[in-house]
PDB file of N, CA and C in Angstrom:
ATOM      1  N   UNK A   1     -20.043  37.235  22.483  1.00  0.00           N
ATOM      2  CA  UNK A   1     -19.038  36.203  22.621  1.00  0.00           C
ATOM      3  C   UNK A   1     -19.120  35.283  21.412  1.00  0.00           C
ATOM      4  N   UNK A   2     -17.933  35.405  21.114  1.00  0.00           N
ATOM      5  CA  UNK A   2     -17.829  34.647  19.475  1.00  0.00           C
ATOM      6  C   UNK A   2     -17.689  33.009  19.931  1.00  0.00           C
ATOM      7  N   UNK A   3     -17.584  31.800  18.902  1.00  0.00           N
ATOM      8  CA  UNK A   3     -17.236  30.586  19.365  1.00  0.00           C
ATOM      9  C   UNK A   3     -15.629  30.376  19.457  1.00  0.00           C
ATOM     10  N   UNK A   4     -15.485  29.545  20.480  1.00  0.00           N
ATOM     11  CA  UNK A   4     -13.691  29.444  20.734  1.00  0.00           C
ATOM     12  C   UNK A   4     -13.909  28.701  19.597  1.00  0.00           C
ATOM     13  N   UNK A   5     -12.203  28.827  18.725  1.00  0.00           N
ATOM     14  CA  UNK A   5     -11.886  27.922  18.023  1.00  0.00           C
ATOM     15  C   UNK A   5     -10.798  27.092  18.393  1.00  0.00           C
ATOM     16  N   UNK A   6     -10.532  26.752  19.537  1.00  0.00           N
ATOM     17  CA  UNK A   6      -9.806  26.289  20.002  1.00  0.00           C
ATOM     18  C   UNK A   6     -10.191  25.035  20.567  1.00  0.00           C
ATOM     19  N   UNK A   7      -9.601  23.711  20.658  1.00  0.00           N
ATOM     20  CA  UNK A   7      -9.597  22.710  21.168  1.00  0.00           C
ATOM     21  C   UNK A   7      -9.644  22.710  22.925  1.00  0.00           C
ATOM     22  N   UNK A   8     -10.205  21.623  23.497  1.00  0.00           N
ATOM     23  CA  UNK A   8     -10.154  22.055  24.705  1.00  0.00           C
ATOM     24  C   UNK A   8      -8.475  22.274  25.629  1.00  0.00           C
ATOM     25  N   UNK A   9      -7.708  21.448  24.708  1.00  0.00           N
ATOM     26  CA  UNK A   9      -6.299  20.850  25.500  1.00  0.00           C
ATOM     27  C   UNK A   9      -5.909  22.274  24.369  1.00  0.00           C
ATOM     28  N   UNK A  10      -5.723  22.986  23.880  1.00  0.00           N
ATOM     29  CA  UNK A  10      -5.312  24.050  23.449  1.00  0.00           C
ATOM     30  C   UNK A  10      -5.439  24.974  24.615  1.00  0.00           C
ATOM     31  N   UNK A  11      -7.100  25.218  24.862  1.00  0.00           N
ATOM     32  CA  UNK A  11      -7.387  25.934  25.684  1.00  0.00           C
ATOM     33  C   UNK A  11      -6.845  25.903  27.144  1.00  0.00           C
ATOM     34  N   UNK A  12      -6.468  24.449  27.500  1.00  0.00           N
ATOM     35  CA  UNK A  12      -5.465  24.255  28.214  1.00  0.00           C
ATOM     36  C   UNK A  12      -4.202  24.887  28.739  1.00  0.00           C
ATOM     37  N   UNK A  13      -3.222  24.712  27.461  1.00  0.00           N
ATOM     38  CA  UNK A  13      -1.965  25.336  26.686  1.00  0.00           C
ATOM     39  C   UNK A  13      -2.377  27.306  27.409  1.00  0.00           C
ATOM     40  N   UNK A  14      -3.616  27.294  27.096  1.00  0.00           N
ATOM     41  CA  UNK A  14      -3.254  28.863  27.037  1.00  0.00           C
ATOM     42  C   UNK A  14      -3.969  29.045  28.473  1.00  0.00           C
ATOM     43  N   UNK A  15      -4.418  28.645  29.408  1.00  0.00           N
ATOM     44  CA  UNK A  15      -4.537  28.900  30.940  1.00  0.00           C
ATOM     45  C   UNK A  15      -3.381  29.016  31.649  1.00  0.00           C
ATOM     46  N   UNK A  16      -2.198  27.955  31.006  1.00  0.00           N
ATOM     47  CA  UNK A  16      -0.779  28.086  31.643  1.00  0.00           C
ATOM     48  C   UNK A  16       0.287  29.141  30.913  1.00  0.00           C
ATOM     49  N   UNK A  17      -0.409  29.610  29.715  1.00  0.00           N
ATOM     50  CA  UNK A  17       0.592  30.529  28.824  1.00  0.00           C
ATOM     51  C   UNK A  17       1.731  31.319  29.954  1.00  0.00           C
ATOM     52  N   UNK A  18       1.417  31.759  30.969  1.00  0.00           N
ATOM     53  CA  UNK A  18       2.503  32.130  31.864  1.00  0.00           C
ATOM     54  C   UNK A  18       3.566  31.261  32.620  1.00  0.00           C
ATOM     55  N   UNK A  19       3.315  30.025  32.111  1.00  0.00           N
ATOM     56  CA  UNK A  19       4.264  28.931  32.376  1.00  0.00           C
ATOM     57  C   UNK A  19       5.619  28.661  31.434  1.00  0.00           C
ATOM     58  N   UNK A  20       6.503  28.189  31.616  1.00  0.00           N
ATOM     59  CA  UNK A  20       7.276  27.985  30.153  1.00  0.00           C
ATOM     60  C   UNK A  20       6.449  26.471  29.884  1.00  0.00           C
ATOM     61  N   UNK A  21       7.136  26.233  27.877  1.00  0.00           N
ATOM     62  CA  UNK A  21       6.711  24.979  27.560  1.00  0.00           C
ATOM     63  C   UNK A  21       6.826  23.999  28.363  1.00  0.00           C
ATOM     64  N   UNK A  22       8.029  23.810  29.101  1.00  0.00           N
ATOM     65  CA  UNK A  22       8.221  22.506  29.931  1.00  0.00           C
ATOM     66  C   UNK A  22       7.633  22.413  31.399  1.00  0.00           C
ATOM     67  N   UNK A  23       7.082  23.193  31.548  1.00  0.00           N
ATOM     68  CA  UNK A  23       6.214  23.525  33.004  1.00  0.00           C
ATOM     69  C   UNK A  23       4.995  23.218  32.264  1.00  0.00           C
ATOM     70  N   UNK A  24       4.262  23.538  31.316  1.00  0.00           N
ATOM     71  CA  UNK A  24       3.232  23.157  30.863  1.00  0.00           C
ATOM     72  C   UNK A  24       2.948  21.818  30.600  1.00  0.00           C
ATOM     73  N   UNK A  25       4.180  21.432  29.712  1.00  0.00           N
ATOM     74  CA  UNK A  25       3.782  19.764  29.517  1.00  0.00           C
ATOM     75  C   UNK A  25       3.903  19.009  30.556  1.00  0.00           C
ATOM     76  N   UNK A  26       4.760  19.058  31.450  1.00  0.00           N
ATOM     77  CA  UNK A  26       4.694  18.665  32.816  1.00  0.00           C
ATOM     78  C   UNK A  26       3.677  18.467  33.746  1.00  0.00           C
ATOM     79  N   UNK A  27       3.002  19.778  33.162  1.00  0.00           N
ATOM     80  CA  UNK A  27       1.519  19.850  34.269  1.00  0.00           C
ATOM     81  C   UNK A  27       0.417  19.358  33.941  1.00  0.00           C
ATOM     82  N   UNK A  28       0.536  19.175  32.269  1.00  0.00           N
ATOM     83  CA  UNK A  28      -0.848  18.185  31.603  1.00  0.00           C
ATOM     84  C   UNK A  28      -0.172  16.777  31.255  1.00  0.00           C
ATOM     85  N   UNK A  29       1.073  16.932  31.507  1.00  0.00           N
ATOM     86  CA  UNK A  29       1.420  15.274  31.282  1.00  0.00           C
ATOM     87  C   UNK A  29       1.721  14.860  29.809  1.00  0.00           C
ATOM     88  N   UNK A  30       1.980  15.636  29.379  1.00  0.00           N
ATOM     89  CA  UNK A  30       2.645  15.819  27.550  1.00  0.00           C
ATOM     90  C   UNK A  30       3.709  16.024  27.377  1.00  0.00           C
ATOM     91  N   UNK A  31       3.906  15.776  26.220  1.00  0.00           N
ATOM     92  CA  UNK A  31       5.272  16.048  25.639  1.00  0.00           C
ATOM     93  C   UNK A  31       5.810  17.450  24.970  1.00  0.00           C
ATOM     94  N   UNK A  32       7.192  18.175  25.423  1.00  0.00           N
ATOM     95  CA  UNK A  32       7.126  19.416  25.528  1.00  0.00           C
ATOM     96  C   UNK A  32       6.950  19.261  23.994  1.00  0.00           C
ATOM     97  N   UNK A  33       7.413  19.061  22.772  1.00  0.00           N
ATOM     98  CA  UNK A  33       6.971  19.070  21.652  1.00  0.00           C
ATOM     99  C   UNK A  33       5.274  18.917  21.394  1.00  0.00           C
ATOM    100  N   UNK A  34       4.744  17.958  21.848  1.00  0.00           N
ATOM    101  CA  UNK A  34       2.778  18.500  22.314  1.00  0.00           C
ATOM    102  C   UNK A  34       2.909  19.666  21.989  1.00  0.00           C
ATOM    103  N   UNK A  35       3.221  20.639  23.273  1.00  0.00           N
ATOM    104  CA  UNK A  35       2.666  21.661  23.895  1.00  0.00           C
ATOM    105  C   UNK A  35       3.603  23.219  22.776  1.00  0.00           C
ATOM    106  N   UNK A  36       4.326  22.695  22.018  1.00  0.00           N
ATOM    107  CA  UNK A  36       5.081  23.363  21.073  1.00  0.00           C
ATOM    108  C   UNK A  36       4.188  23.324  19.881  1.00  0.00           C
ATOM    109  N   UNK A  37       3.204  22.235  19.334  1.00  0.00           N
ATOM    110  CA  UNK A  37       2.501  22.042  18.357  1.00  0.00           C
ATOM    111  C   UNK A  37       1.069  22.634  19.084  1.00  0.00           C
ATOM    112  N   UNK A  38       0.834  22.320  20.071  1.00  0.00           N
ATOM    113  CA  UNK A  38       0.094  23.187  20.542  1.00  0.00           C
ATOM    114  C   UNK A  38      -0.605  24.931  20.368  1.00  0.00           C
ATOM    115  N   UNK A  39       0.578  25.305  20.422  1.00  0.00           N
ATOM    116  CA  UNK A  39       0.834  26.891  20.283  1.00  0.00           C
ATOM    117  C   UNK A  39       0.997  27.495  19.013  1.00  0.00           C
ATOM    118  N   UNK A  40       1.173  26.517  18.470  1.00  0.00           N
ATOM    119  CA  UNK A  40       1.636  26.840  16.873  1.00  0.00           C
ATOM    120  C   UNK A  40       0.052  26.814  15.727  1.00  0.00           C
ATOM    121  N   UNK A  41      -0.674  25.907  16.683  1.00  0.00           N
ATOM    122  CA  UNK A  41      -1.898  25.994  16.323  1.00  0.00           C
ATOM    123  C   UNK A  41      -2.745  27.082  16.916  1.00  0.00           C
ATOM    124  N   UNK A  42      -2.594  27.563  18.110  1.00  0.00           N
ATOM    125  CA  UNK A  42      -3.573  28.326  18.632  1.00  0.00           C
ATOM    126  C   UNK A  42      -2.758  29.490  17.979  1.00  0.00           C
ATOM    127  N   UNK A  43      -1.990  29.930  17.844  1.00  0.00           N
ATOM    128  CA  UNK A  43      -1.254  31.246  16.978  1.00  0.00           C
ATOM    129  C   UNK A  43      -2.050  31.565  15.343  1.00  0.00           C
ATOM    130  N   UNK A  44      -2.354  30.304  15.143  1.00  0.00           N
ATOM    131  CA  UNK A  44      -2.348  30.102  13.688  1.00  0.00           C
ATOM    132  C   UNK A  44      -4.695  30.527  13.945  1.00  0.00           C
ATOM    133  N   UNK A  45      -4.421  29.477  14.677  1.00  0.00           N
ATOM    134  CA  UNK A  45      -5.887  29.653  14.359  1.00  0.00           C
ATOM    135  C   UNK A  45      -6.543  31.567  15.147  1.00  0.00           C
ATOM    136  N   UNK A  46      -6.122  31.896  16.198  1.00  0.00           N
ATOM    137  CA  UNK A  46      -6.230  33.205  16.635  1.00  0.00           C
ATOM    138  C   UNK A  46      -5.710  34.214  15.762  1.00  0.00           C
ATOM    139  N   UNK A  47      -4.829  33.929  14.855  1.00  0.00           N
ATOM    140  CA  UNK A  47      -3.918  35.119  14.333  1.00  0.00           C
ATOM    141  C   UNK A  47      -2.876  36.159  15.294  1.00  0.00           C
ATOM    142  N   UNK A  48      -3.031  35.288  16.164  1.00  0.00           N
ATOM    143  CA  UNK A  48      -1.996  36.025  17.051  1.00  0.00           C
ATOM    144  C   UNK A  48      -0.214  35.331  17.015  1.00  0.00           C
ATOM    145  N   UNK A  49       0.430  36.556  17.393  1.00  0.00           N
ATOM    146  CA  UNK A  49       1.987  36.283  17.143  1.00  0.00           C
ATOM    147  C   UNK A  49       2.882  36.045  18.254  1.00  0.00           C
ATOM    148  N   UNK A  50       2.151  36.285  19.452  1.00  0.00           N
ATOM    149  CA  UNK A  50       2.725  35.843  21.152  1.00  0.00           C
ATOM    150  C   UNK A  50       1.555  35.325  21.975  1.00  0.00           C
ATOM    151  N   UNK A  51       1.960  34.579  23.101  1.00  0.00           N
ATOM    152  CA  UNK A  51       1.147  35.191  24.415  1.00  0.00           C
ATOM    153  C   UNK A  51       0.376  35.544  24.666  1.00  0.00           C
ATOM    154  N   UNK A  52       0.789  36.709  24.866  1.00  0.00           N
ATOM    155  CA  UNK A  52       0.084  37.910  25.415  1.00  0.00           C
ATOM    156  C   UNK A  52      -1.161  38.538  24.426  1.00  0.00           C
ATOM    157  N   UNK A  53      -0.920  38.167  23.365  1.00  0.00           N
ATOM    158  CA  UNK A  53      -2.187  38.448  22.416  1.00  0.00           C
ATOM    159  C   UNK A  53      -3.114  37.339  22.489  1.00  0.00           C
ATOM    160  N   UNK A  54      -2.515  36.091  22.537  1.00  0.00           N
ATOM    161  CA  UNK A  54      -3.478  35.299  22.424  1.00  0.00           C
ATOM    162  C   UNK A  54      -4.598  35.128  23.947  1.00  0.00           C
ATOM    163  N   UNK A  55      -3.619  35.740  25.021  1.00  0.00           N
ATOM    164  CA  UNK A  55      -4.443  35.732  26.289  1.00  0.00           C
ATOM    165  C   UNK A  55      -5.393  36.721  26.255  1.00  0.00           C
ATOM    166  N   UNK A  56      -5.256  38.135  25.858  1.00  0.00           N
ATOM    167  CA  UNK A  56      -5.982  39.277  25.574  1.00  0.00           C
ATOM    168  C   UNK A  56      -7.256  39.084  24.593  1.00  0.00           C
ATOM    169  N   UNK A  57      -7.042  38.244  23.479  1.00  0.00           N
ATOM    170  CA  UNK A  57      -7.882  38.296  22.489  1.00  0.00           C
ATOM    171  C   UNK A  57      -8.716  37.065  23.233  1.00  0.00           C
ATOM    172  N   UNK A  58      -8.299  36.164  24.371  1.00  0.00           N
ATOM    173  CA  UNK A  58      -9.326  34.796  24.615  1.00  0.00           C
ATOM    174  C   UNK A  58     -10.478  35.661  25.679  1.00  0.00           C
ATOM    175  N   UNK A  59      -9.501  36.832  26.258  1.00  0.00           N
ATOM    176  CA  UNK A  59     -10.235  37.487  27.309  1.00  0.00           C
ATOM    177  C   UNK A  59     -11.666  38.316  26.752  1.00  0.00           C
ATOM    178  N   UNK A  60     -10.806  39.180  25.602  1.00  0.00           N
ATOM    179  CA  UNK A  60     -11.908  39.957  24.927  1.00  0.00           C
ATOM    180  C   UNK A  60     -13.150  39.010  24.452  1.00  0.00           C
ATOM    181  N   UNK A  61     -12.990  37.289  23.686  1.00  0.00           N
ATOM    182  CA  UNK A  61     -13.541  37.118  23.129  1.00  0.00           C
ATOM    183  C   UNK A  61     -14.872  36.397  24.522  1.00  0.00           C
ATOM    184  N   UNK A  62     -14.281  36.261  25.846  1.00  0.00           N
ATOM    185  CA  UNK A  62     -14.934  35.360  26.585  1.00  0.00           C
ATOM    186  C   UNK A  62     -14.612  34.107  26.691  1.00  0.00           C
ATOM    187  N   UNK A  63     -13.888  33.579  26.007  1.00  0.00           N
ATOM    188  CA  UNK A  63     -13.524  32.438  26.358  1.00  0.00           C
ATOM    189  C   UNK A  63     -12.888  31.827  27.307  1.00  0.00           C
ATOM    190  N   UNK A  64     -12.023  32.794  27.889  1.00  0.00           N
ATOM    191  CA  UNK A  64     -11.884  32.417  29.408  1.00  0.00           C
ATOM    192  C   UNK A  64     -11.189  34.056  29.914  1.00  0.00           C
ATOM    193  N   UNK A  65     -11.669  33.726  31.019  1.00  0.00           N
ATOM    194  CA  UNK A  65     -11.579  35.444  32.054  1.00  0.00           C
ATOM    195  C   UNK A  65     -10.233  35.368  32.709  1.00  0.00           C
ATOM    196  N   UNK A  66      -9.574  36.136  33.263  1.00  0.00           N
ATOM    197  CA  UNK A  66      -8.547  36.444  34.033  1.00  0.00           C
ATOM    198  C   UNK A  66      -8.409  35.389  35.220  1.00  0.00           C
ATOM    199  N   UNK A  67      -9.251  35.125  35.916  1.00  0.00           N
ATOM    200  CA  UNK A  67      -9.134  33.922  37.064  1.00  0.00           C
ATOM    201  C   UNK A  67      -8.635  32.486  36.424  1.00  0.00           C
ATOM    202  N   UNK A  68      -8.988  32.005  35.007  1.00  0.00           N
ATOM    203  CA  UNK A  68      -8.971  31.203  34.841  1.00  0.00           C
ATOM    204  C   UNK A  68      -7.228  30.585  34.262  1.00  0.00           C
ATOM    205  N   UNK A  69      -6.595  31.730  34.164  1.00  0.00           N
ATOM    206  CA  UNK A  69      -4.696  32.042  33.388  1.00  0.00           C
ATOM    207  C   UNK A  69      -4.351  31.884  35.162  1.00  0.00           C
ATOM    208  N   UNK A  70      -3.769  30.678  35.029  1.00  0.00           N
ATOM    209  CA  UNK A  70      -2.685  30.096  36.132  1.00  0.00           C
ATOM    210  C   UNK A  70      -1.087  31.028  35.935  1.00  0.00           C
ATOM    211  N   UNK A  71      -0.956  31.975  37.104  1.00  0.00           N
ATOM    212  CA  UNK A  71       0.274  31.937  37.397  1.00  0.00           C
ATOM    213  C   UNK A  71       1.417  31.481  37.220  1.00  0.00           C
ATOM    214  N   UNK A  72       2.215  31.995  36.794  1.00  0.00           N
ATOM    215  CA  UNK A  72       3.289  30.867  36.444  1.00  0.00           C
ATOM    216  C   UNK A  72       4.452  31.538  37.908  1.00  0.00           C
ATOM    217  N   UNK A  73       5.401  31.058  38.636  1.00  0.00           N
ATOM    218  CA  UNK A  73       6.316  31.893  39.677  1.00  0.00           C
ATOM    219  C   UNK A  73       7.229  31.816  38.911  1.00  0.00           C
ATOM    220  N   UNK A  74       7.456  31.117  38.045  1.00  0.00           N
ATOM    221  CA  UNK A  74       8.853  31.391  37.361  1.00  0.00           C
ATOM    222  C   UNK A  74       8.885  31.068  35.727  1.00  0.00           C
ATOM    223  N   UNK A  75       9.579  31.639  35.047  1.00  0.00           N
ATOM    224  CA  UNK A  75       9.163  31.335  33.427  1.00  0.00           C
ATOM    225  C   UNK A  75      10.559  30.218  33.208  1.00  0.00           C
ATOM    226  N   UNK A  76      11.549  30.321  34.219  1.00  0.00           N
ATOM    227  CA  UNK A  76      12.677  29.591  33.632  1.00  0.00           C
ATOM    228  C   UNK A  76      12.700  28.669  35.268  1.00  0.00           C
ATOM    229  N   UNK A  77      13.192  27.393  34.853  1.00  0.00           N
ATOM    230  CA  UNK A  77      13.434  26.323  36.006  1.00  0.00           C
ATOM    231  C   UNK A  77      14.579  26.054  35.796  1.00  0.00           C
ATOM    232  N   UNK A  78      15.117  26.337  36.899  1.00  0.00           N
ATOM    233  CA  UNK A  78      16.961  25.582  37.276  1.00  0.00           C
ATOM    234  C   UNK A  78      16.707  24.087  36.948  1.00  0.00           C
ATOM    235  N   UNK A  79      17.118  23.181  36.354  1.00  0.00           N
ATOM    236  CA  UNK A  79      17.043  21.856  35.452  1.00  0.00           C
ATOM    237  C   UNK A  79      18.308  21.341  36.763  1.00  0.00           C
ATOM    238  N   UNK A  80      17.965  20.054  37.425  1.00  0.00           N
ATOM    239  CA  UNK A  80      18.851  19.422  37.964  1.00  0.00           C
ATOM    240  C   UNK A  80      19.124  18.335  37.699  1.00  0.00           C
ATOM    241  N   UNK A  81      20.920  17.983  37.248  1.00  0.00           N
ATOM    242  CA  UNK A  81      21.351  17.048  36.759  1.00  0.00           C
ATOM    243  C   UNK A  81      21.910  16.592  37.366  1.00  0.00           C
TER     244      UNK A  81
END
């Protein structure tokens, strides 16, 4: 197990990766732009180009296991105006 290079509120970002951005910032209480700079860093610093790589490569590396990636039930929210 290599060292995360990830921040803890990154590491955050990527427990909800099955969330959309605005379900995420919502749920840590940020701003969806946060959680957009967020990702842009953990992409950058992982070398990964989605998601799904960056969840795979946190899994492989140990940094966090399958129990720890929150569910998301829906990737898109009906917005009520």
């Amino acid at each position: 197990m290599s060292e995360c290079p990830l921040t803890p509120r990154q590491l955050d970002c990527l427990r909800l990766a099955a969330l959309s951005n605005k379900q995420v910032a919502r749920r840590l209480g940020i701003r969806l732009q946060t959680v957009k700079n967020h990702w842009t860093a953990i992409h950058r610093r992982l070398g990964t180009f989605n998601r799904a790589q960056a969840m795979i490569l946190a899994q492989r590396e140990g940094w966090l296991s399958a129990p720890d990636f929150e569910a998301g039930e829906a990737r898109h929210e009906v917005e009520e105006y």
